[in-house]
Protein backbone atom coordinates (compact mmCIF):
# COMPACT_ATOMS: atom_id res chain seq x y z
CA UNK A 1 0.00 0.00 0.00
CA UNK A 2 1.74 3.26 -1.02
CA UNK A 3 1.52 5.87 1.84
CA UNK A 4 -0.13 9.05 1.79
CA UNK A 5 1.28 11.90 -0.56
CA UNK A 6 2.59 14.24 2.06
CA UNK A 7 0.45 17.88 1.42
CA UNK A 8 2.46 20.95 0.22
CA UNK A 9 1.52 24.47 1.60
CA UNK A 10 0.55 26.98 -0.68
CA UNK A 11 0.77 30.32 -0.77
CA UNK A 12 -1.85 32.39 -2.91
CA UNK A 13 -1.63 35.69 -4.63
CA UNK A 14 -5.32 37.16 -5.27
CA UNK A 15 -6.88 40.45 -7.11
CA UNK A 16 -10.12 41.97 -7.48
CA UNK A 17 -11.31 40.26 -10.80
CA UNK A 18 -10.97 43.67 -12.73
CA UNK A 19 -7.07 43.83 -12.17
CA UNK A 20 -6.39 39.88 -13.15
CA UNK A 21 -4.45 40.62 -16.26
CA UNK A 22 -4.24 44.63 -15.78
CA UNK A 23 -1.49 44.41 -12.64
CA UNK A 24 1.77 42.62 -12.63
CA UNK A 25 1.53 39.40 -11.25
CA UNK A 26 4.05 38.10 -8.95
CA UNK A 27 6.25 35.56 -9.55
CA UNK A 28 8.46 32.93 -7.95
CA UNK A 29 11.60 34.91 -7.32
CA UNK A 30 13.87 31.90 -9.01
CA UNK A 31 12.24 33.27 -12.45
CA UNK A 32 13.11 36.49 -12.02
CA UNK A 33 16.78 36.65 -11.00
CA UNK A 34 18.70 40.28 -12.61
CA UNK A 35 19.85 40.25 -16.02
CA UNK A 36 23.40 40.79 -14.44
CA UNK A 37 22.95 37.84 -12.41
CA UNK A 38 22.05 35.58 -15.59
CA UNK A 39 24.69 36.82 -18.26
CA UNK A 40 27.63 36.07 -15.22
CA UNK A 41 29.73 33.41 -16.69
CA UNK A 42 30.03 30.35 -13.71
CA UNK A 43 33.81 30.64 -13.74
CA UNK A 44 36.65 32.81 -15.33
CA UNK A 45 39.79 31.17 -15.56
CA UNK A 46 41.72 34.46 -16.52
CA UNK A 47 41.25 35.24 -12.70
CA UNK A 48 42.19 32.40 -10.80
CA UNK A 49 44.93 32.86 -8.40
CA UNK A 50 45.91 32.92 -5.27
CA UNK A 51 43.18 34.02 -3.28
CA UNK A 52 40.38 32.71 -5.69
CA UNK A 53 39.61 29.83 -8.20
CA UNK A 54 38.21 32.01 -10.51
CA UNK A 55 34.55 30.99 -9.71
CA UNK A 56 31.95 33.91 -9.87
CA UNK A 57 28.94 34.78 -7.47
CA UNK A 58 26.96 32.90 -10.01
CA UNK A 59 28.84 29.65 -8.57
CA UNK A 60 27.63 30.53 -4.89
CA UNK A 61 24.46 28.87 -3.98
CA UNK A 62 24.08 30.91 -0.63
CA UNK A 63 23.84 34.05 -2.63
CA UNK A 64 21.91 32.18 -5.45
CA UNK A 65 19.75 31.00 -3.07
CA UNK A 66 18.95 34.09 -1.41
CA UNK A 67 17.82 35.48 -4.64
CA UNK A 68 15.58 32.81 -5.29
CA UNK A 69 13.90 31.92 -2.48
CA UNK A 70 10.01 33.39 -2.09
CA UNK A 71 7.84 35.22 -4.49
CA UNK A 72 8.83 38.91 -5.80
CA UNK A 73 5.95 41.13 -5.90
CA UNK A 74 6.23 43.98 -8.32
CA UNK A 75 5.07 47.58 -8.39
CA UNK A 76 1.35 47.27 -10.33
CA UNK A 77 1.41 49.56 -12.94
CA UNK A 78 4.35 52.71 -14.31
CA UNK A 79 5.01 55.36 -11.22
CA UNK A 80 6.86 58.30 -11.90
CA UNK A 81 8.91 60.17 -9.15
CA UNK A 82 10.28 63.39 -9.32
CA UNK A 83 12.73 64.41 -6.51
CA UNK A 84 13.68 68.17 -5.56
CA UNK A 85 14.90 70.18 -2.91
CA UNK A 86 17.57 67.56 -1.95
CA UNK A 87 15.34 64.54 -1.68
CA UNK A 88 13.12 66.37 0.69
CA UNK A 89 10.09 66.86 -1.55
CA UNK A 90 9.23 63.82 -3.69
CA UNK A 91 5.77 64.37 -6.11
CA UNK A 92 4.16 61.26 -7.56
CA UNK A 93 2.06 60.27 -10.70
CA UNK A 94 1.14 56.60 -12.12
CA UNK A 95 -0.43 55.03 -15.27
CA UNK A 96 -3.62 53.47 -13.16
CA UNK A 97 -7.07 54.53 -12.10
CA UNK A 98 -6.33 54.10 -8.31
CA UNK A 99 -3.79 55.15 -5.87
CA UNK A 100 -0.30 54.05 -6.54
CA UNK A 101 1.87 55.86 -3.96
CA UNK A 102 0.62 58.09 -0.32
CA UNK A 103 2.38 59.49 2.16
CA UNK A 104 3.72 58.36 5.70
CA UNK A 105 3.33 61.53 8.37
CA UNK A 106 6.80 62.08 9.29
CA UNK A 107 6.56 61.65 12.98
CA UNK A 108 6.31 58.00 12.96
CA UNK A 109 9.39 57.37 12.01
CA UNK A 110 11.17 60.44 13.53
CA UNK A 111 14.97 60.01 13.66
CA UNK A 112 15.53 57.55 11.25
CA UNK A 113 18.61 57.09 9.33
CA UNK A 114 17.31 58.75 5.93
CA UNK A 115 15.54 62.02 7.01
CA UNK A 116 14.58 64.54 5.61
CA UNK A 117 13.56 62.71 2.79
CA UNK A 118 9.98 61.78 3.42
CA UNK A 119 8.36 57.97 4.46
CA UNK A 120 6.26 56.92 1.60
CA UNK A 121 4.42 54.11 0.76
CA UNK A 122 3.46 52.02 -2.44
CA UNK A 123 -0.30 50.56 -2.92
CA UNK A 124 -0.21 46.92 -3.30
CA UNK A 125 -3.45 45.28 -4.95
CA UNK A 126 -2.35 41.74 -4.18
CA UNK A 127 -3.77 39.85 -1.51
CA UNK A 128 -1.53 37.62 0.39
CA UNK A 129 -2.96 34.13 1.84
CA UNK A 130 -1.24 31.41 3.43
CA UNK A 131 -1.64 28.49 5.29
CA UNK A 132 -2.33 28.61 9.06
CA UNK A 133 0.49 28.97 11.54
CA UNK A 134 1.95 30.79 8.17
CA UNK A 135 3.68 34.46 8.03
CA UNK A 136 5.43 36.27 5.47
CA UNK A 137 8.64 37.76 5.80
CA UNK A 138 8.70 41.12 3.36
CA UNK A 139 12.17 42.49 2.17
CA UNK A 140 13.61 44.39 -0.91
CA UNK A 141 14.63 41.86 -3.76
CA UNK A 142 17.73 40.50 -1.94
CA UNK A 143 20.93 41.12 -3.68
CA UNK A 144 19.54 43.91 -6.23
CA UNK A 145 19.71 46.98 -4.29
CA UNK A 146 17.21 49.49 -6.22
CA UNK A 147 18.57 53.26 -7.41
CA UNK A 148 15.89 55.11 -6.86
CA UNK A 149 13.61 53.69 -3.95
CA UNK A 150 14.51 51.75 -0.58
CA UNK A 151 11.53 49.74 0.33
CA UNK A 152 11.62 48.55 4.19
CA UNK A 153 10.85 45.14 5.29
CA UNK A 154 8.29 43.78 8.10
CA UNK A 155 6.42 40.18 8.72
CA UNK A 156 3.09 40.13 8.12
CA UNK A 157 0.98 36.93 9.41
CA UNK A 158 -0.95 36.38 6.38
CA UNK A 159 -2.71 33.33 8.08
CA UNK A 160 -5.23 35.58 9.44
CA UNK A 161 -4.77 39.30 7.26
CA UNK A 162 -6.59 38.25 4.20
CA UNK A 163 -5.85 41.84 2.90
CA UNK A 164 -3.20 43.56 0.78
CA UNK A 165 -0.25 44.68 2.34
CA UNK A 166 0.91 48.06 1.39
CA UNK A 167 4.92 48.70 0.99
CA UNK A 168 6.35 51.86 3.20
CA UNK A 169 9.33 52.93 1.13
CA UNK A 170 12.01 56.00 0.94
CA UNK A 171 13.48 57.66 -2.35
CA UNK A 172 16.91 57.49 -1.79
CA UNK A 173 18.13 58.86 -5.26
CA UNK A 174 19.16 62.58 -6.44
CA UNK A 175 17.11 65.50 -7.50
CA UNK A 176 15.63 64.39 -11.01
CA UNK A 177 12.95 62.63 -12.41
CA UNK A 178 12.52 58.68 -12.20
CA UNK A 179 10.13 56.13 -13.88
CA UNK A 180 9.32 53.13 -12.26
CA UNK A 181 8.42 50.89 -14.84
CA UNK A 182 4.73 48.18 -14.37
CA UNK A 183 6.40 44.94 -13.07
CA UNK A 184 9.76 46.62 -11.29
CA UNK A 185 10.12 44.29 -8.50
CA UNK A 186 9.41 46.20 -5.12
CA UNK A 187 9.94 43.07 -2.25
CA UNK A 188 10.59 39.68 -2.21
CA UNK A 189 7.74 37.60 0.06
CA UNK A 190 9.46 34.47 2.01
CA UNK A 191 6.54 32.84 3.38
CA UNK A 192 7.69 30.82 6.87
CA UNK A 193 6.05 28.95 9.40
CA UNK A 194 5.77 30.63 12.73
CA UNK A 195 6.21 27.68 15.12
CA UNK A 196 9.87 27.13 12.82
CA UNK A 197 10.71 30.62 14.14
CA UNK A 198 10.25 29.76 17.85
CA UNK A 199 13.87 28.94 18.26
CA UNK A 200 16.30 29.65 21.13
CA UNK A 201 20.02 30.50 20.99
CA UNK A 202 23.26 30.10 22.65
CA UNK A 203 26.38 31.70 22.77
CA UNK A 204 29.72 29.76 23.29
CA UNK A 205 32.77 28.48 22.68
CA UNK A 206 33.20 25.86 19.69
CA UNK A 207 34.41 22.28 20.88
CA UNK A 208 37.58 20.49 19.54
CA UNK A 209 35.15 18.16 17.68
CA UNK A 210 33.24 21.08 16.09
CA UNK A 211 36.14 23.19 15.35
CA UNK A 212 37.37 20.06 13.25
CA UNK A 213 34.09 19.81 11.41
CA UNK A 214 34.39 23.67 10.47
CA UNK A 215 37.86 22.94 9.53
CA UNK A 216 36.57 19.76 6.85
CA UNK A 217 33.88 21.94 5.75
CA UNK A 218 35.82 24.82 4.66
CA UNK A 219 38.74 23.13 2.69
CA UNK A 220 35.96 20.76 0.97
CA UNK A 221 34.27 24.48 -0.33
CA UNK A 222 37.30 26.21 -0.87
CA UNK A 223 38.71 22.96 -3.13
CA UNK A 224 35.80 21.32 -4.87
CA UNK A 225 33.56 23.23 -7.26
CA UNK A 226 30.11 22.41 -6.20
CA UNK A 227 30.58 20.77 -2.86
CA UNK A 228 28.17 23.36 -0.80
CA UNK A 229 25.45 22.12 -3.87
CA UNK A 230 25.62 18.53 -3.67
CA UNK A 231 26.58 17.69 -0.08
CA UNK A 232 25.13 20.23 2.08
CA UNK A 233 21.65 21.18 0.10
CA UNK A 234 21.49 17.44 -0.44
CA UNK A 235 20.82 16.80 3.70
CA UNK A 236 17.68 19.19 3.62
């Protein structure tokens, strides 16, 4: 008797029926890694030497992983930005008929790291549902830092807010004017389950025993291409 198909979770993404197919939809963020990213050659042998073997980030599945792990949700439709007065006044304008981008009142985030320039925050249409005991963690695409806008992260437990999450961002660039084009990615979504969170930590010294183990592990990454890929992924 074969045993029971063990159930994946799913995550859904829904719109009001007149957006389906007017909004960007988002996407698993595997299939939507940079152009950068994807024209990166795996090695280059001109540069190995001493301190390197010539492999590229593309080679590194930590930071390939980080990239691709989630969903990226992307602005909905074209927003134009222009910045003046030294990033303290920002005016808005999009290609939709509702509300792309609002304001944040400055106070409640008083002292923070980018004043003067003012706490905005995009309009999301998308509708975020998971499974429960399920939360979403929100961050800016990892690895692909954005020119123009810094969007901030937060958890949202979308388990129980079956509504769509709006994105508090700042303009970080120059005085000018800036299109965002429909289907820019603005976060990456990495849905996780809350009782995997609950975790407790220690801090100590490393025994003789782990110390060798950290020792094995690092010569096996530093000499074989591909070891990180096929021994350590392969114990998940």
């Amino acid at each position: 008797m074969r045993g029971r198909r063990r159930s994946v979770p799913v995550i859904e993404f829904t719109c009001s029926p007149e957006d389906e197919g007017v909004i960007a939809p988002p996407v698993p963020a595997r299939s939507a890694l940079p152009a950068w990213f994807r024209r990166l050659p795996g090695t280059d042998a001109d540069r190995v030497g001493a301190t390197n073997n010539g492999l590229t980030a593309k080679r590194c599945m930590p930071f390939l992983d980080a990239m691709a792990t989630g969903w990226i949700v992307p602005l909905a439709a074209t927003v134009r930005l222009e910045v003046a007065d030294g990033g303290k006044s920002v005016t808005s304008g999009w290609e939709f008929d509702r509300e792309m981008v609002s304001n944040h009142a400055p106070f409640q985030v008083a002292g923070n790291p980018y004043e003067p320039r003012p706490p905005m925050k995009f309009h999301n249409y998308w509708t975020i549902r998971t499974p429960p005991g399920w939360s979403c963690l929100f961050v800016p695409p990892v690895n692909r830092p954005d020119e123009v806008v810094h969007v901030f992260g937060g958890v949202v437990d979308t388990d129980t807010y079956r509504s769509p999450v709006n994105l508090p961002f700042v303009v970080t660039a120059d005085d000018g004017m800036y299109t965002l084009k429909q289907g820019t990615p603005l976060v990456q979504v990495v849905p996780f389950r809350r009782q995997d969170a609950a975790i407790e930590g220690t801090v100590r010294a490393e025994t003789d025993e782990e110390a060798g183990l950290r020792r094995k592990i690092q010569r096996s990454t530093n000499a074989v291409d591909g070891w990180y890929r096929r021994v350590a992924r392969a114990a998940r």
